[in-house]
N, C-alpha and C. Protein backbone atom coordinates (compact mmCIF):
# COMPACT_ATOMS: atom_id res chain seq x y z
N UNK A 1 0.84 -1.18 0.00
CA UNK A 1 0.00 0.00 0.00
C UNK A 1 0.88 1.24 0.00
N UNK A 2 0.49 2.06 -0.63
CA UNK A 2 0.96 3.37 -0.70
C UNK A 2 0.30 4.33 -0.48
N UNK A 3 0.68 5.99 -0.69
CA UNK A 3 -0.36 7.08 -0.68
C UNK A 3 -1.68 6.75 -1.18
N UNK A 4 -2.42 7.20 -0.47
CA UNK A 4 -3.71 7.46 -1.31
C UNK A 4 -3.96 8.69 -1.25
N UNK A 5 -3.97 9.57 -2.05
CA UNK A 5 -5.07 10.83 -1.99
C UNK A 5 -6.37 11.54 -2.44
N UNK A 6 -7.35 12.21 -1.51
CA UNK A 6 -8.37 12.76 -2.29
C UNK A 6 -8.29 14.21 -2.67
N UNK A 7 -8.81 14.06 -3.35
CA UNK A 7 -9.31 16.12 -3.82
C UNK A 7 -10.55 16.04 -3.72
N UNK A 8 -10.64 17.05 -2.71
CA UNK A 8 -12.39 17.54 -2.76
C UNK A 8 -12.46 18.85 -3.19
N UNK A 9 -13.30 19.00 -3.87
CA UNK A 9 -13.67 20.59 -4.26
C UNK A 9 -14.76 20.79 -4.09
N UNK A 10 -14.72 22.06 -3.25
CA UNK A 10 -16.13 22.93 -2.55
C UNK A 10 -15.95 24.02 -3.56
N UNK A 11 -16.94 24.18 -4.23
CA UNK A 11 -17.39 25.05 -4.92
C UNK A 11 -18.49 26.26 -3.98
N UNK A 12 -18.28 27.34 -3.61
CA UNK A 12 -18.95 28.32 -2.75
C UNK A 12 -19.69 29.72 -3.59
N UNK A 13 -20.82 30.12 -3.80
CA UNK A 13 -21.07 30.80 -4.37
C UNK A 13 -21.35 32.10 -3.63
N UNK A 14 -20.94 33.07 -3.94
CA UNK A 14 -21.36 33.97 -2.76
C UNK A 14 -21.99 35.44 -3.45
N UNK A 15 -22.68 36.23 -3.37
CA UNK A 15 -23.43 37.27 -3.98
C UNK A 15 -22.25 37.80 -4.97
N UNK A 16 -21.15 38.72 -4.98
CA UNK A 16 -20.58 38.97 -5.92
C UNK A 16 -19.44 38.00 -6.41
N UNK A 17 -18.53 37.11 -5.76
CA UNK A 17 -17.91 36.09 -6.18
C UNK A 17 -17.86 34.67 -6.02
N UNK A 18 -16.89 33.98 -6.48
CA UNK A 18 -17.16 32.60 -6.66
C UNK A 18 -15.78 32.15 -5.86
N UNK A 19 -15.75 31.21 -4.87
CA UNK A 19 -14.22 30.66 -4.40
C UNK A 19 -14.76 28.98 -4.97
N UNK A 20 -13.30 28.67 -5.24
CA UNK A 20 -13.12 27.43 -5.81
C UNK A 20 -11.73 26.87 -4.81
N UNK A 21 -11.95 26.00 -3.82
CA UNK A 21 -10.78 25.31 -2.65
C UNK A 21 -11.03 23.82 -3.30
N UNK A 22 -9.66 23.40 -3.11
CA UNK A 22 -9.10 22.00 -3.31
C UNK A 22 -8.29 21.68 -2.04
N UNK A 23 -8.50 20.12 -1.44
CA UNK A 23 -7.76 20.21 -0.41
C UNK A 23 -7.11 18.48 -0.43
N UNK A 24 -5.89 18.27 -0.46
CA UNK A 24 -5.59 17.60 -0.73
C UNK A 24 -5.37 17.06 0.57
N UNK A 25 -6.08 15.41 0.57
CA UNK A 25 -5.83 14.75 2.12
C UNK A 25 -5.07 13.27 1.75
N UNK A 26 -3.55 13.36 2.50
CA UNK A 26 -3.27 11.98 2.36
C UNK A 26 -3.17 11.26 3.87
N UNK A 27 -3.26 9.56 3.26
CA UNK A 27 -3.26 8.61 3.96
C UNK A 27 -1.84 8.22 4.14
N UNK A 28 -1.65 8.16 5.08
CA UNK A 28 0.00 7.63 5.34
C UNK A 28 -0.15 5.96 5.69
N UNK A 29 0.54 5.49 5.51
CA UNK A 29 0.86 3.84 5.76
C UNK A 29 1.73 3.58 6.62
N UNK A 30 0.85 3.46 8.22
CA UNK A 30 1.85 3.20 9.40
C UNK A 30 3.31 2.51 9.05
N UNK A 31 3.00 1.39 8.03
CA UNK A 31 4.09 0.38 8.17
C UNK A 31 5.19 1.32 7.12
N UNK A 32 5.07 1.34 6.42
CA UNK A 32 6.47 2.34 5.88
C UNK A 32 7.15 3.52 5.72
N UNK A 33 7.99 3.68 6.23
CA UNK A 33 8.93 4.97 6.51
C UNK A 33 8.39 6.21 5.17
N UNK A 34 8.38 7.39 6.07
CA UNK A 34 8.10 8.89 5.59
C UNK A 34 9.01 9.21 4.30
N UNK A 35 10.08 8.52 4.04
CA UNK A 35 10.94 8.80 3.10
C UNK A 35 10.77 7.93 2.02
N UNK A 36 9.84 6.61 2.23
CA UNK A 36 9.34 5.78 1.00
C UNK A 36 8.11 6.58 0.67
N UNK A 37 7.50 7.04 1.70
CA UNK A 37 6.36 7.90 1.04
C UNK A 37 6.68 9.27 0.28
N UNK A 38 7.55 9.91 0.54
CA UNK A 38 7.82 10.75 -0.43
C UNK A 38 8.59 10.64 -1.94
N UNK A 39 9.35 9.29 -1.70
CA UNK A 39 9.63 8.44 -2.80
C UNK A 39 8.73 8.37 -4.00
N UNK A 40 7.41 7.48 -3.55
CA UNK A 40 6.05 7.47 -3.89
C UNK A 40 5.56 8.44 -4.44
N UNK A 41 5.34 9.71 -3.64
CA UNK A 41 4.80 10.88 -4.11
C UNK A 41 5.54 11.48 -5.13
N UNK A 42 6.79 11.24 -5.30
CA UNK A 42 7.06 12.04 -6.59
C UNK A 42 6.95 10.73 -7.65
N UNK A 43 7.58 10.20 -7.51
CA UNK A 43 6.98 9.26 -9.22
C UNK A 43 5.69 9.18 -9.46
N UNK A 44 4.79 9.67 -8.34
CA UNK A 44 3.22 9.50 -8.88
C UNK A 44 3.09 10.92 -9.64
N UNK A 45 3.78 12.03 -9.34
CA UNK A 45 3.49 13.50 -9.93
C UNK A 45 4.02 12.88 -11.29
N UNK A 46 5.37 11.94 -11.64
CA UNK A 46 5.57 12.68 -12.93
C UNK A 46 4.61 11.88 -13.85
N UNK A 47 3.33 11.17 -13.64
CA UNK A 47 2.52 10.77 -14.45
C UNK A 47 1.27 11.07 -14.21
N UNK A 48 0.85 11.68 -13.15
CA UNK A 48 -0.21 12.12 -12.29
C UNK A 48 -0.39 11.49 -11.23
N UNK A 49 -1.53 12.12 -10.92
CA UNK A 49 -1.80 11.66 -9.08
C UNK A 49 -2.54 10.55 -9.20
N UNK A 50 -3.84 9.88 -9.94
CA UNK A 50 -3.81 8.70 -10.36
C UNK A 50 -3.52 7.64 -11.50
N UNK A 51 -2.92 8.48 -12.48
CA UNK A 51 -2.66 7.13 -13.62
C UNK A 51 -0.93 6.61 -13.03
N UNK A 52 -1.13 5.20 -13.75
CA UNK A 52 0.54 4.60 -13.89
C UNK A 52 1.24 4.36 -14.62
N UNK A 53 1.95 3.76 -15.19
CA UNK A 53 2.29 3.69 -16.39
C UNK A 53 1.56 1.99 -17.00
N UNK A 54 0.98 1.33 -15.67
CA UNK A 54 0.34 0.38 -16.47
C UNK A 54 -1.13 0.84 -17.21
N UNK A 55 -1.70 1.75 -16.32
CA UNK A 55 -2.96 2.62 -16.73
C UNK A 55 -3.02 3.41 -17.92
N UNK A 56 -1.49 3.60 -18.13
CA UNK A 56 -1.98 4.00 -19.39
C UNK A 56 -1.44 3.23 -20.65
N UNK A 57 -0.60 2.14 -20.49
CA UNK A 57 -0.64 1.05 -21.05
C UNK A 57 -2.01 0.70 -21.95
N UNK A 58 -3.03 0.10 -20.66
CA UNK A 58 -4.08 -0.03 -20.97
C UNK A 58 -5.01 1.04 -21.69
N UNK A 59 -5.12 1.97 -21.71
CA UNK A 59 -5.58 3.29 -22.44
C UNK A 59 -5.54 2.85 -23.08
N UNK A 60 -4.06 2.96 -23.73
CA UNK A 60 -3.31 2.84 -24.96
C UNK A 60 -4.26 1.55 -25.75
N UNK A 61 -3.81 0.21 -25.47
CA UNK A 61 -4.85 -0.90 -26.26
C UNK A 61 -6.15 -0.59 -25.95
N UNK A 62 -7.15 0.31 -24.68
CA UNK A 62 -8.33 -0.01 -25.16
C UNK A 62 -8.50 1.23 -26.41
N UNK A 63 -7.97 2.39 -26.51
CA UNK A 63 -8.34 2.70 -27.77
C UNK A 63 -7.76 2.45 -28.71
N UNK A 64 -6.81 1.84 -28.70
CA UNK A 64 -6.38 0.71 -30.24
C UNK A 64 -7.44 -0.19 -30.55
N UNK A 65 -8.24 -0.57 -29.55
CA UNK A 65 -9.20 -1.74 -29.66
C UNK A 65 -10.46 -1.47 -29.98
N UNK A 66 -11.09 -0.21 -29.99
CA UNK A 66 -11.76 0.62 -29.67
C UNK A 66 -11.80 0.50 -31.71
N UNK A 67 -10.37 1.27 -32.11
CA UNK A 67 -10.94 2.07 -33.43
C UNK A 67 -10.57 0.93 -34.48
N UNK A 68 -10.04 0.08 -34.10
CA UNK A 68 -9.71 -1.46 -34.66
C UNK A 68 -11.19 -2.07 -35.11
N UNK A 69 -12.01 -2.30 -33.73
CA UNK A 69 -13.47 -3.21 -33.90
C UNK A 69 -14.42 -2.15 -34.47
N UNK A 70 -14.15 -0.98 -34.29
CA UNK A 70 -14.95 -0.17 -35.43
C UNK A 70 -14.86 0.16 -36.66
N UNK A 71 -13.55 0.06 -37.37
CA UNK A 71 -13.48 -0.25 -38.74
C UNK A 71 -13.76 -1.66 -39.25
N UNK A 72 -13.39 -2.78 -38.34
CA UNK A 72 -13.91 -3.95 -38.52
C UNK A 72 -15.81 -3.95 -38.95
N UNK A 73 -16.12 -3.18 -37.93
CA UNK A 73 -17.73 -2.96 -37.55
C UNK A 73 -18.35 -2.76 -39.27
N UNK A 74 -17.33 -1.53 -39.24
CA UNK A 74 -18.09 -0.52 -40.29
C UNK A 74 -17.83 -1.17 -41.75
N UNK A 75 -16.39 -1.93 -42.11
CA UNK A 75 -15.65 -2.46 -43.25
C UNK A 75 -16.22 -3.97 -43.09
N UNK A 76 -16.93 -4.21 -42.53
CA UNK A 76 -16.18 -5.63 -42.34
C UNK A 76 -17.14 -6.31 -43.43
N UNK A 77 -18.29 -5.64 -43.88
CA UNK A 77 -19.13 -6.22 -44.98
C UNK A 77 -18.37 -5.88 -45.99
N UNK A 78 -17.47 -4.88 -46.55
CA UNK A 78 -17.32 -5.19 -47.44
C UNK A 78 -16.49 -5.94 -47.97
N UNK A 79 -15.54 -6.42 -46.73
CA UNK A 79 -14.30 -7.06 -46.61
C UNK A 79 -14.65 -9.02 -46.65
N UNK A 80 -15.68 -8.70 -45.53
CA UNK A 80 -16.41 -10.72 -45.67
C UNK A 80 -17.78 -10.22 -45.36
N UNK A 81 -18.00 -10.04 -46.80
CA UNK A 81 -19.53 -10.57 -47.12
C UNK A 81 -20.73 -11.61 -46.97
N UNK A 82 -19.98 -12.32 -46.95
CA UNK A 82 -20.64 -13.68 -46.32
C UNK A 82 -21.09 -13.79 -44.51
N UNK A 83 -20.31 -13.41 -44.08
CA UNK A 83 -20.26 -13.51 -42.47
C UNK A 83 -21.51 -12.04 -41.82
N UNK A 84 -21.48 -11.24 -42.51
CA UNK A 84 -22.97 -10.49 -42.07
C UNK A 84 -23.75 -10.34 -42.86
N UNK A 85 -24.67 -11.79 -43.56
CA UNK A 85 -25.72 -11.57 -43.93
C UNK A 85 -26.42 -11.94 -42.45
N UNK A 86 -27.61 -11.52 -42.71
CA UNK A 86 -28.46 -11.82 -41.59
C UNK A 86 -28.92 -13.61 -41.58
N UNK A 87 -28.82 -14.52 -40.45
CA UNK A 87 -29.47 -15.53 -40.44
C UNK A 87 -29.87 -15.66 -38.85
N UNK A 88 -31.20 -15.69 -39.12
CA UNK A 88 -32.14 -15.77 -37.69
C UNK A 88 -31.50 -16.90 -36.89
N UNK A 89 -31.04 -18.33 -37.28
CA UNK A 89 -31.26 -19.41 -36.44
C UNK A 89 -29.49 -19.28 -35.76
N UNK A 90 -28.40 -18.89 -36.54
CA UNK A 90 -27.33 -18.19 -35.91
C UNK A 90 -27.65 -17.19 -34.65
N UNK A 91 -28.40 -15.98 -34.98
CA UNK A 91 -28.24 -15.06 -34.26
C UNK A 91 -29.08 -15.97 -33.27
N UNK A 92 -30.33 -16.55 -32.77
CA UNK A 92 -30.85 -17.15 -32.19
C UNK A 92 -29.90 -18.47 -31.20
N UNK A 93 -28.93 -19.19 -31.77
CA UNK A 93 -28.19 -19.56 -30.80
C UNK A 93 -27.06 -19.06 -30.70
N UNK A 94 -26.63 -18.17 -31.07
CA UNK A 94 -25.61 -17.12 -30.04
C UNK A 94 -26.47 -16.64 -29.22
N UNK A 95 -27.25 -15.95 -29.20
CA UNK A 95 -28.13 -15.28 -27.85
C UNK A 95 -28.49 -16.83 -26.96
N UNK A 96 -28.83 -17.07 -27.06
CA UNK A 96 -29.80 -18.50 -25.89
C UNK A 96 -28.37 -19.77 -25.57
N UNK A 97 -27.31 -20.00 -26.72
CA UNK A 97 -26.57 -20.71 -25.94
C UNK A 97 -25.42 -20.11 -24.62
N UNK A 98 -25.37 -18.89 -24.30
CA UNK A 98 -24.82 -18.67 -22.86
C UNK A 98 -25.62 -18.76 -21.65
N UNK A 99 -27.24 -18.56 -21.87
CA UNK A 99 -28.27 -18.44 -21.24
C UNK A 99 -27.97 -19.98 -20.51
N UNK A 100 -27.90 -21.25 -21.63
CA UNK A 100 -28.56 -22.71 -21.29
C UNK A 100 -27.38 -22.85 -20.43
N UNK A 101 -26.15 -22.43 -20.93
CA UNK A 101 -25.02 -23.20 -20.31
C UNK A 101 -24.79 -22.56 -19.23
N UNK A 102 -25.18 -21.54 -18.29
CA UNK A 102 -25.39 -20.72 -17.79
C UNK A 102 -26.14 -21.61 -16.28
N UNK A 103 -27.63 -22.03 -17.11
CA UNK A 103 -28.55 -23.12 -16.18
C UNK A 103 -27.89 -23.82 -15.74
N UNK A 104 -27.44 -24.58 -16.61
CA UNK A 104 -27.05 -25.99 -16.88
C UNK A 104 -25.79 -25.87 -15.25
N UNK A 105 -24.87 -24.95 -15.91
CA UNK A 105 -23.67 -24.80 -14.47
C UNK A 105 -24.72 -24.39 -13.04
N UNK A 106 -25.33 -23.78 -13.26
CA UNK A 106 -26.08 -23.06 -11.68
C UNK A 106 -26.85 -24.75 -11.67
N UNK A 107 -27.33 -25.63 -12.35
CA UNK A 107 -28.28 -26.80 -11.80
C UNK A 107 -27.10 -27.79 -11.17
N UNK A 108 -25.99 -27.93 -11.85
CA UNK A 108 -24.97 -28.71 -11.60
C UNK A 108 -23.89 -27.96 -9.99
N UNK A 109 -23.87 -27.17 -9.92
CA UNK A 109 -23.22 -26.45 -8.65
C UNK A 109 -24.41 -26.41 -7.44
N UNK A 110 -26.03 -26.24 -7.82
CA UNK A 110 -26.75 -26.25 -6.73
C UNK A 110 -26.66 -28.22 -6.18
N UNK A 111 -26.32 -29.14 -7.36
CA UNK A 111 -26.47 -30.95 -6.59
C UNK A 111 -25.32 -30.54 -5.98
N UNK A 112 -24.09 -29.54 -6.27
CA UNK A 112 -23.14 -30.29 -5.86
C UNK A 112 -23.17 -29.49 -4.17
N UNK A 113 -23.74 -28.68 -4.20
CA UNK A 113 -24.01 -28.28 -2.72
C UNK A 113 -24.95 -28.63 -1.85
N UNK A 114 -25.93 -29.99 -2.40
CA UNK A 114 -26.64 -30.43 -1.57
C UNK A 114 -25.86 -31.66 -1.40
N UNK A 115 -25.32 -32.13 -1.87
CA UNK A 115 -24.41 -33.62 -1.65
C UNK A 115 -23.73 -32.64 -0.61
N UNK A 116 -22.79 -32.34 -0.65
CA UNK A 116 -21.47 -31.29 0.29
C UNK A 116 -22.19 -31.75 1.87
């Protein structure tokens, strides 16, 4: 565990002006020394106060993934034609076969907790 911090902002309106306060509250972690926490606190500034560098890793592929399955989305008829024509009895067991297998595990986990 490390820092955690919040920002709260009170927004105050008052007849001729507006105050805007931020107050930054951290959590210290009994178990490790004041000098690992300031350790902490600066490598978290040079990427911000909550992203990491795995966070934005992930960014990174979900909007690769993002504009990938939408040209797929948008191209993909003209690319395989065959694969989005419409057929009812396809689309019909993709929808209902997660449903059965779904039962099927919840009927098989409720015997196995009455045997238990």
């Amino acid at each position: 565990m490390g820092t955690i911090k919040f920002y709260i902002q009170n927004n105050v309106n008052f007849p001729r002006r507006s105050a805007q306060r931020s107050f930054p509250i951290r959590a210290l972690d009994p178990q490790r020394g004041e000098e690992e926490e300031q350790e902490d606190s600066s490598k978290n500034n040079k990427t911000g106060a909550f992203t990491s560098q795995e966070d934005l890793e992930y960014l990174w592929k979900l909007v690769a993934g993002s504009v990938v399955g939408a040209a797929v989305l948008k191209y993909g008829s003209a690319v395989f034609p065959d694969t989005t024509r419409p057929n009812i009895v396809q689309a019909l067991i993709m929808i209902s076969a997660p449903v059965i297998v779904a039962v099927f595990l919840l009927i098989k986990q409720s015997r196995a907790e009455r045997r238990s």
